[in-house]
Each structure stands twice: as C-alpha cells, then as structure tokens.
PDB file of N, CA and C in Angstrom:
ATOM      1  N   UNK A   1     -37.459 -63.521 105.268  1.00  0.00           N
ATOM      2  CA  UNK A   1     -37.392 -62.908 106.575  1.00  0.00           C
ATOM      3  C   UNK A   1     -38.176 -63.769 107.554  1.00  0.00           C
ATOM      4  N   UNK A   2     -37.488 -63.568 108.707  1.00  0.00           N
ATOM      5  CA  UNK A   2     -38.440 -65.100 109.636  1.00  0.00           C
ATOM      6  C   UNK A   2     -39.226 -64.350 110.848  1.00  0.00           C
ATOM      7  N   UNK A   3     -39.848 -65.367 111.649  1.00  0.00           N
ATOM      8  CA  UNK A   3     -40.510 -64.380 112.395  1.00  0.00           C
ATOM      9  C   UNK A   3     -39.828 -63.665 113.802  1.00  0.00           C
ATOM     10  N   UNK A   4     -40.357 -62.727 113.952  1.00  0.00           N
ATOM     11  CA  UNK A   4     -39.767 -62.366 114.930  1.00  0.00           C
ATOM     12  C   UNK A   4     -39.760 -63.019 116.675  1.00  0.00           C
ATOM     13  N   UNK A   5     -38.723 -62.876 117.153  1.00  0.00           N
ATOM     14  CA  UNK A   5     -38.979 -63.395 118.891  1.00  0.00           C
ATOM     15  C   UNK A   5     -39.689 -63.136 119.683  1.00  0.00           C
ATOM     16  N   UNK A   6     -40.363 -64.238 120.320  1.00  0.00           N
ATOM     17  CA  UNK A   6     -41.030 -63.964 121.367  1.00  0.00           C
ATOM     18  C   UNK A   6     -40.459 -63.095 122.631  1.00  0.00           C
ATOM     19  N   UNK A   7     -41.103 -61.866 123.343  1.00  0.00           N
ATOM     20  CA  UNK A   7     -40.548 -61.581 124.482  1.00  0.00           C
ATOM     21  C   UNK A   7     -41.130 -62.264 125.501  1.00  0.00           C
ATOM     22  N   UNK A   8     -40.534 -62.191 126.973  1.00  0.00           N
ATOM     23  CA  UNK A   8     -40.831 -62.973 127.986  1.00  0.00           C
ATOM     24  C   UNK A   8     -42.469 -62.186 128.301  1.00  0.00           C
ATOM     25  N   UNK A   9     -42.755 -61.002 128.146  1.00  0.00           N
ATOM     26  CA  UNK A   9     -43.567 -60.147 128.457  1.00  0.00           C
ATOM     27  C   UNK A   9     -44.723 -60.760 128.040  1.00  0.00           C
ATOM     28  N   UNK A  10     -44.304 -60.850 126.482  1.00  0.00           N
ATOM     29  CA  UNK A  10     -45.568 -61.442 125.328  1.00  0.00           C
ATOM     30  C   UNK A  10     -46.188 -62.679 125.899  1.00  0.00           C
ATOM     31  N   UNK A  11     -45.355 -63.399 126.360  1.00  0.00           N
ATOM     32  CA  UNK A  11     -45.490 -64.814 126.572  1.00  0.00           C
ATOM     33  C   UNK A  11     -46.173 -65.035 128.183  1.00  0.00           C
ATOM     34  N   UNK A  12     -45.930 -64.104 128.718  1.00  0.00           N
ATOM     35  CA  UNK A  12     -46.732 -63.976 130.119  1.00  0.00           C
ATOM     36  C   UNK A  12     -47.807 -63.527 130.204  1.00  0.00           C
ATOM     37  N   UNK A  13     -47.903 -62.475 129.608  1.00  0.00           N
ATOM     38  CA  UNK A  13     -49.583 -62.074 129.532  1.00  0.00           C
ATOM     39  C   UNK A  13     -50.088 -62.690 128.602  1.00  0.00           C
ATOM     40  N   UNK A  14     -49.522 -63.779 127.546  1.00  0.00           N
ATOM     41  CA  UNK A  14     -50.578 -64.252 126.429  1.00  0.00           C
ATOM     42  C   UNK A  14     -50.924 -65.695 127.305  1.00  0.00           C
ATOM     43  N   UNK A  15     -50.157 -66.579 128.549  1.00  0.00           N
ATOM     44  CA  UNK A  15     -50.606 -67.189 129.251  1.00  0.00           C
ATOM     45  C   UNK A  15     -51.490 -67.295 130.638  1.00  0.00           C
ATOM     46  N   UNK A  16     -51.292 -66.271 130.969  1.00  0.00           N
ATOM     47  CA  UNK A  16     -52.170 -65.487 131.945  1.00  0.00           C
ATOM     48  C   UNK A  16     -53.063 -65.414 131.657  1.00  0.00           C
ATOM     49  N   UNK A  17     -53.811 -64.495 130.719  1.00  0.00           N
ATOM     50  CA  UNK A  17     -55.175 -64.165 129.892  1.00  0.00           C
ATOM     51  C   UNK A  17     -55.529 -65.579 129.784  1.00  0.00           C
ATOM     52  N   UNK A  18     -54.927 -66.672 129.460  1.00  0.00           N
ATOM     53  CA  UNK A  18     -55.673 -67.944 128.797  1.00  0.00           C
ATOM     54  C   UNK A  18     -56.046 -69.017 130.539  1.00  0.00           C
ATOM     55  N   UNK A  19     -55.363 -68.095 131.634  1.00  0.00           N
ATOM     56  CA  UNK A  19     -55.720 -69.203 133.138  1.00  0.00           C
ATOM     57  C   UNK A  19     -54.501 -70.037 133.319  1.00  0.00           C
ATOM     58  N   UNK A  20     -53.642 -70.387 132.603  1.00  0.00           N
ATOM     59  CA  UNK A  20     -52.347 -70.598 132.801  1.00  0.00           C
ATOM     60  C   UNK A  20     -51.346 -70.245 133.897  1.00  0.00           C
ATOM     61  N   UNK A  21     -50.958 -71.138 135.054  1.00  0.00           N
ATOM     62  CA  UNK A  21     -50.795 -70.511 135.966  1.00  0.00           C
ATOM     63  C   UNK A  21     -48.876 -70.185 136.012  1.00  0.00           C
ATOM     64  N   UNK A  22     -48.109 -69.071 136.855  1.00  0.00           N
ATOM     65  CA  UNK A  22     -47.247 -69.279 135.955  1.00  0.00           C
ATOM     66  C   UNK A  22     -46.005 -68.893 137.637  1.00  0.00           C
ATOM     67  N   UNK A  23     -45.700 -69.909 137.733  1.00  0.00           N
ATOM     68  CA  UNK A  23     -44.509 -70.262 139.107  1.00  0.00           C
ATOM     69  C   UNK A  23     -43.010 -69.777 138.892  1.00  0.00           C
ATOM     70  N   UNK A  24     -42.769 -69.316 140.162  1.00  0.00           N
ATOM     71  CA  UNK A  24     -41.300 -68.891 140.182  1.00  0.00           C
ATOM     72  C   UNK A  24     -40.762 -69.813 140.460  1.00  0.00           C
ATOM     73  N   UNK A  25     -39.313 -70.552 140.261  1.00  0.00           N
ATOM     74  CA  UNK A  25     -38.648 -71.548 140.979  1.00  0.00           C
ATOM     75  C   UNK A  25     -37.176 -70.986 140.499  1.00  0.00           C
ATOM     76  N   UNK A  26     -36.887 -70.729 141.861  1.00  0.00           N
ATOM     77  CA  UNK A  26     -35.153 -69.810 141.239  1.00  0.00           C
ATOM     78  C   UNK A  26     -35.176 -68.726 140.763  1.00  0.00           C
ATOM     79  N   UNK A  27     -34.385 -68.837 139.655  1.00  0.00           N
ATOM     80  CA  UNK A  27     -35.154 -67.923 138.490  1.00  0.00           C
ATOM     81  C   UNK A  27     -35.517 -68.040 137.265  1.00  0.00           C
ATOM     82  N   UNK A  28     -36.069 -69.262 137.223  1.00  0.00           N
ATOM     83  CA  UNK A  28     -36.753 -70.438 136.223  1.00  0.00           C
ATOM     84  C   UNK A  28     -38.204 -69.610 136.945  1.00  0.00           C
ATOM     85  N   UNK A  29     -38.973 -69.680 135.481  1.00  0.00           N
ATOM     86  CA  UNK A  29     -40.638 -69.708 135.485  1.00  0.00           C
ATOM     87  C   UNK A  29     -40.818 -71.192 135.108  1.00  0.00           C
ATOM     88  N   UNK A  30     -41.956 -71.329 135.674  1.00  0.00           N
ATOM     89  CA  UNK A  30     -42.793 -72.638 135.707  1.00  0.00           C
ATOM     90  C   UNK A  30     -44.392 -72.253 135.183  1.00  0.00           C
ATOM     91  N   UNK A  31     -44.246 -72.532 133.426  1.00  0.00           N
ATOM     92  CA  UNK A  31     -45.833 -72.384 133.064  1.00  0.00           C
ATOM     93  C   UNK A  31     -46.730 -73.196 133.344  1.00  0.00           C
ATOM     94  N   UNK A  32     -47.635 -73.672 133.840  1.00  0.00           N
ATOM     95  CA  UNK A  32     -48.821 -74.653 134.522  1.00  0.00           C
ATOM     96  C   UNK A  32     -49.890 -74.723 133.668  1.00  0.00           C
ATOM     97  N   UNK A  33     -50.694 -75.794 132.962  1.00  0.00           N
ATOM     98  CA  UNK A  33     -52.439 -75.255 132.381  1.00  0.00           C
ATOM     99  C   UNK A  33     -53.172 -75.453 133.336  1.00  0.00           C
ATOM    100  N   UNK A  34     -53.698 -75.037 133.127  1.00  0.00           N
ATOM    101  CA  UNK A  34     -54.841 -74.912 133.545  1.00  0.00           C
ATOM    102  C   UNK A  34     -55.681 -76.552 134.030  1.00  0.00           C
ATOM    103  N   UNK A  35     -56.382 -77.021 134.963  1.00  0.00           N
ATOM    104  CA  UNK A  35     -57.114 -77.390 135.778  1.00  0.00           C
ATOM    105  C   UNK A  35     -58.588 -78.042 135.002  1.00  0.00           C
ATOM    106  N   UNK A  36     -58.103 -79.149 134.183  1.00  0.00           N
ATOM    107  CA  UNK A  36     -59.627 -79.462 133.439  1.00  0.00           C
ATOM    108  C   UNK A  36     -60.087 -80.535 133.936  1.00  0.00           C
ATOM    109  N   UNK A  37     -60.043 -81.157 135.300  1.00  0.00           N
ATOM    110  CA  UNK A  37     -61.289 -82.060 135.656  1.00  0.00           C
ATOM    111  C   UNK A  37     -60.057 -83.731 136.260  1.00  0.00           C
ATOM    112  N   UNK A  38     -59.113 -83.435 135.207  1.00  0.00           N
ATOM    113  CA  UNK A  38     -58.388 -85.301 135.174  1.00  0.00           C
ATOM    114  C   UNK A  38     -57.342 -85.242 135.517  1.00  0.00           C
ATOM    115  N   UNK A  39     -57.509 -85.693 136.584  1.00  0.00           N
ATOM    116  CA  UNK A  39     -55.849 -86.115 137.252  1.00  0.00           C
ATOM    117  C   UNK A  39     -55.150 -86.408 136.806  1.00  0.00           C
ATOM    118  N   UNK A  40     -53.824 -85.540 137.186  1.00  0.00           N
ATOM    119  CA  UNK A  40     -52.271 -85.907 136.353  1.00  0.00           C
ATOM    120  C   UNK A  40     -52.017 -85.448 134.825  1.00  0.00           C
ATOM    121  N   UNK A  41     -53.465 -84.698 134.795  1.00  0.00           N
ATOM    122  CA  UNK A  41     -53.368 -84.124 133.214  1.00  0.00           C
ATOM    123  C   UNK A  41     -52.776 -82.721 132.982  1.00  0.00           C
ATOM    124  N   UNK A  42     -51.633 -82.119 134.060  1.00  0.00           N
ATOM    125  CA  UNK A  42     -51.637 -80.559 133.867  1.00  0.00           C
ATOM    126  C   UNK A  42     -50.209 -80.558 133.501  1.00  0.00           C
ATOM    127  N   UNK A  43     -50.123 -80.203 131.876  1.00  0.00           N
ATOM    128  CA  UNK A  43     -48.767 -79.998 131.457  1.00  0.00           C
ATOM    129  C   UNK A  43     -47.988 -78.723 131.656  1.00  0.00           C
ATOM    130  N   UNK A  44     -46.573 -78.793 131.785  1.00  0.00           N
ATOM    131  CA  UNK A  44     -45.965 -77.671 132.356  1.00  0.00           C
ATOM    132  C   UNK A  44     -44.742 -77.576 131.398  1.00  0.00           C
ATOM    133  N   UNK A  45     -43.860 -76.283 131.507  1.00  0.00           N
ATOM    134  CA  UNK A  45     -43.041 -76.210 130.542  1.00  0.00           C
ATOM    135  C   UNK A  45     -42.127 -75.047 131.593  1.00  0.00           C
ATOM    136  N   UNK A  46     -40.598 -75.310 131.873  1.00  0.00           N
ATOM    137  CA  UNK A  46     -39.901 -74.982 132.530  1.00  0.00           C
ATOM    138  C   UNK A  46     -39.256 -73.886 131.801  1.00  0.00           C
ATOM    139  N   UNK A  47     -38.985 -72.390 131.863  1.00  0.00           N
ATOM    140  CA  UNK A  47     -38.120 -71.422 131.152  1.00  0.00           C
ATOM    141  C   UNK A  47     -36.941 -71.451 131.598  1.00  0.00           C
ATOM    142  N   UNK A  48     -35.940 -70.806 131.586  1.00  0.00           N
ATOM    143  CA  UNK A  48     -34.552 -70.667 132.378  1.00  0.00           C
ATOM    144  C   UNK A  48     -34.465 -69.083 132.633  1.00  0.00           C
ATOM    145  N   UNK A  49     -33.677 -69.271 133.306  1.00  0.00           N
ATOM    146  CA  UNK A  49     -33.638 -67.710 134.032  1.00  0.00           C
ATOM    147  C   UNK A  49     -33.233 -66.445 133.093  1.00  0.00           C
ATOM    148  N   UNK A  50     -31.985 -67.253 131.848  1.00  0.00           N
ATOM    149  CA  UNK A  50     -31.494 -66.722 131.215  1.00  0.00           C
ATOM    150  C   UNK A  50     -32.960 -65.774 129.964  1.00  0.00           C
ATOM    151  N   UNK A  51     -33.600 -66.384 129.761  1.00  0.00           N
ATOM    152  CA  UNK A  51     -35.221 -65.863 128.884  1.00  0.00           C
ATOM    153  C   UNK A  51     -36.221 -65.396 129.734  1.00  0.00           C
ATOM    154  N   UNK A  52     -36.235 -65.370 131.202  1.00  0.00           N
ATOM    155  CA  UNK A  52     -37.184 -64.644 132.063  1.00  0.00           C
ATOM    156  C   UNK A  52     -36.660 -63.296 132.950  1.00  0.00           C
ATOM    157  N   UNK A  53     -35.729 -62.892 132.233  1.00  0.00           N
ATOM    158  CA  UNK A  53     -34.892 -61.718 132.982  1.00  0.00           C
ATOM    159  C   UNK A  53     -36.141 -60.376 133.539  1.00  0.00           C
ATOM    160  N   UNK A  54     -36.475 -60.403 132.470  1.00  0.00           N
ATOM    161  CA  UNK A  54     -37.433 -58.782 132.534  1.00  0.00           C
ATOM    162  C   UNK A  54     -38.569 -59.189 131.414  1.00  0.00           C
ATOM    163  N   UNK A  55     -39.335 -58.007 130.544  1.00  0.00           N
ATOM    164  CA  UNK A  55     -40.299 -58.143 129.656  1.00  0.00           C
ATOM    165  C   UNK A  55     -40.086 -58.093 128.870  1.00  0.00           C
ATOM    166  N   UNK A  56     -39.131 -57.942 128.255  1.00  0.00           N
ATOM    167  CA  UNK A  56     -38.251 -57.310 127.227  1.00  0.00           C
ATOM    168  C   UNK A  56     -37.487 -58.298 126.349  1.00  0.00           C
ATOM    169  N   UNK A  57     -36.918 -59.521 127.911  1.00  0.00           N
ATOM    170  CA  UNK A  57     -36.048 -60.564 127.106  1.00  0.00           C
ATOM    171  C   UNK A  57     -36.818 -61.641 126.290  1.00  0.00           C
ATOM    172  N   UNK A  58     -35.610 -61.692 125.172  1.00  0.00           N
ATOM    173  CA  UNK A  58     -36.396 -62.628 124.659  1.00  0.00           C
ATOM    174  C   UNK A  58     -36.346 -64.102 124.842  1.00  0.00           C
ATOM    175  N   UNK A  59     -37.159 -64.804 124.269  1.00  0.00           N
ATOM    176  CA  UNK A  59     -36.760 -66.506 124.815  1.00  0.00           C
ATOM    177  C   UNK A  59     -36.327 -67.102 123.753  1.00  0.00           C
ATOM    178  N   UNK A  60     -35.301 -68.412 123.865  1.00  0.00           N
ATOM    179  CA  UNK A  60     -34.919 -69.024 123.430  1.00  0.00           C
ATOM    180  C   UNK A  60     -35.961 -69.807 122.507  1.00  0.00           C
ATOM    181  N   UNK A  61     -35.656 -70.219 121.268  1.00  0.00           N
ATOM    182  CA  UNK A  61     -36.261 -70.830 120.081  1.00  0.00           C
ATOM    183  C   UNK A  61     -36.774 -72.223 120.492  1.00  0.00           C
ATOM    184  N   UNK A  62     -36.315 -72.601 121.141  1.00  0.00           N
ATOM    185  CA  UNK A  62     -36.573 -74.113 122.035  1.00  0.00           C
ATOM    186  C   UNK A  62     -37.812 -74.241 122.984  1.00  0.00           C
ATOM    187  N   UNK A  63     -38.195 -73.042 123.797  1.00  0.00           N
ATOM    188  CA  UNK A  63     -39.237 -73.107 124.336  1.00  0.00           C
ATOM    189  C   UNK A  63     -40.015 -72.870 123.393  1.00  0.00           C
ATOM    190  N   UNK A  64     -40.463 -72.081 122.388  1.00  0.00           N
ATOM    191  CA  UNK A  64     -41.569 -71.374 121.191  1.00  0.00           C
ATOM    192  C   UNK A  64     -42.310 -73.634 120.570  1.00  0.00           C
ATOM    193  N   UNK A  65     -40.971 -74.087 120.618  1.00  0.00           N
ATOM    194  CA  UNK A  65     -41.493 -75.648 120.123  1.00  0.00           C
ATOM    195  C   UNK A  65     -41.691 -76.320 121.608  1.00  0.00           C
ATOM    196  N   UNK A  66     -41.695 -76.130 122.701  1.00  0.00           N
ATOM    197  CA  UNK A  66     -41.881 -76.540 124.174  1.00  0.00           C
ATOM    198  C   UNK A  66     -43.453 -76.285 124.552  1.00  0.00           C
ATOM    199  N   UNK A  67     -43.850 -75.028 123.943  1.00  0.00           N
ATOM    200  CA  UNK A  67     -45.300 -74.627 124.248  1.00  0.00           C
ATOM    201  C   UNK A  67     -46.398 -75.431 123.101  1.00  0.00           C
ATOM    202  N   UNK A  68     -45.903 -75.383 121.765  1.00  0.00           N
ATOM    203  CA  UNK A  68     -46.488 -76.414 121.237  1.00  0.00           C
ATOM    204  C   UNK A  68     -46.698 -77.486 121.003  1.00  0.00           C
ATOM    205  N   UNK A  69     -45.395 -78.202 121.515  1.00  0.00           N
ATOM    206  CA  UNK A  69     -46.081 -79.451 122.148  1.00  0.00           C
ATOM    207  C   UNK A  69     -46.799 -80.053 123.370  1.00  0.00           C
ATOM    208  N   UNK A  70     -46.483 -79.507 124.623  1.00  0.00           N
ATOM    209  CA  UNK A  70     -46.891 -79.135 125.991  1.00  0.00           C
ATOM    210  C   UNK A  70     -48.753 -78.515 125.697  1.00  0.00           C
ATOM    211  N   UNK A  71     -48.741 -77.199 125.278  1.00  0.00           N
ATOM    212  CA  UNK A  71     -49.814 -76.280 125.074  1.00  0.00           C
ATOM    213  C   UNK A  71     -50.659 -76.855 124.165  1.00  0.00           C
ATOM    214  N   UNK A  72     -49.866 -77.112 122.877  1.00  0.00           N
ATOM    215  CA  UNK A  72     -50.715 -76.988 121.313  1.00  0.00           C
ATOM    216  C   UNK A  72     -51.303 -75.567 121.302  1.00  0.00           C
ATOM    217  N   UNK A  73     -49.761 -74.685 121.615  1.00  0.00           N
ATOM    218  CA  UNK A  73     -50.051 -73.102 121.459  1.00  0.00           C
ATOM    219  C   UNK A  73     -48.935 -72.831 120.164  1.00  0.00           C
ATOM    220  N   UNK A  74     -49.155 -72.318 119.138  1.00  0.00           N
ATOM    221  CA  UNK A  74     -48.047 -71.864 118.303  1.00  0.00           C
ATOM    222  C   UNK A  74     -47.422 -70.492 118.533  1.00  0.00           C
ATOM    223  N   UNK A  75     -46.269 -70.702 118.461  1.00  0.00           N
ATOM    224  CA  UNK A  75     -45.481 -69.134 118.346  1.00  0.00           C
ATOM    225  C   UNK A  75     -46.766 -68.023 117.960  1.00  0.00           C
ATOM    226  N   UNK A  76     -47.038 -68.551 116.116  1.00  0.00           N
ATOM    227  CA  UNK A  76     -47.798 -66.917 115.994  1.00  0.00           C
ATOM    228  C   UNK A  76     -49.272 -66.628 116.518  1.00  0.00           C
ATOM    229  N   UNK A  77     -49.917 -67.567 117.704  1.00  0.00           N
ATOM    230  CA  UNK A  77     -50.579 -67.410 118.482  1.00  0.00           C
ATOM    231  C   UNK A  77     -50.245 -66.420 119.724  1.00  0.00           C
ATOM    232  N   UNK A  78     -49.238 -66.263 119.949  1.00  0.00           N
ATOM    233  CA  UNK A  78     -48.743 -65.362 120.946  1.00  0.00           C
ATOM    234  C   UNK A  78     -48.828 -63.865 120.510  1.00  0.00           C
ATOM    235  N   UNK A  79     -47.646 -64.155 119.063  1.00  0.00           N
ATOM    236  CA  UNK A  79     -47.788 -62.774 118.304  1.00  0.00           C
ATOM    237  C   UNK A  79     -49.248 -62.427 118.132  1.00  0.00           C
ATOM    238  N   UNK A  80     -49.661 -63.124 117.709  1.00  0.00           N
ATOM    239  CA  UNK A  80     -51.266 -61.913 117.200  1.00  0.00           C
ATOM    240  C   UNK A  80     -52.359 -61.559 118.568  1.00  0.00           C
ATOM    241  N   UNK A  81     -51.632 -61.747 119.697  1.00  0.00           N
ATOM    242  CA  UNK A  81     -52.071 -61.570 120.877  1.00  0.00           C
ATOM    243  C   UNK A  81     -51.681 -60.092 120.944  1.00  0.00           C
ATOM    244  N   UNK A  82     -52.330 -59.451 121.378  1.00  0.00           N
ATOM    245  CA  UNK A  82     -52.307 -57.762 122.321  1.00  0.00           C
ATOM    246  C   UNK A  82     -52.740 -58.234 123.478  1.00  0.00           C
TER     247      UNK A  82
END
C-alpha cells in the first residue's frame, strides 16, 4: 500500500508554518523560501492551477519530487505535519 496524497491544504500550511512565502500567479501558486542572507539563493517551485483548486485537491506526484529537490522537504515531512 503506498502513501497517501498530498492535499493542496497540507502543503500550504506545512509551508507557511516553515516562512515559506507562497504567490498567486494566475492560478498557479508560486512557493518561495525563505530569505537566508545570499543573493540569488531563494528556490521556488511553480504548482498548476489544476492541484491548487481548493484544500482538498490533491497535487500531482511530480511536485511531492519538486519540493525535494527545490526544499530538501520530503513528502512524509508534510504528512506528519498537523
């Protein structure tokens, strides 16, 4: 049995809480990090509109490997988030 999907919900408040800043463009989200001192160092990771509908939707399997390389956040870092 595999793990379960991230919702857009999960994934917003588990980047929020961490200072992660998080942009509308369209109806694409734009995740941002956070602000550590070195220019040109702030990685970002683009959603599509189709995985940012509401809180509910879930996201595509492609971003879950987008945040860990971008972030060095894993999927079940999100999950064990409340």
């Amino acid at each position: 049995m595999g793990q379960a999907r991230l919702k857009w919900g999960q994934v917003e408040k588990y980047f929020k809480n961490l200072g992660y800043e998080i942009h509308a463009d369209g109806g694409d989200k734009i995740i941002v990090a956070p602000k550590d001192g070195k220019p040109r160092s702030r990685q970002s990771v683009r959603i599509g509109h189709t995985s940012t509908k509401n809180a509910g939707t879930e996201i595509l399997k492609c971003y879950e490997s987008r945040f860990r390389h971008a972030f060095g956040v894993d999927p079940k870092d999100i999950h064990r988030s409340k």
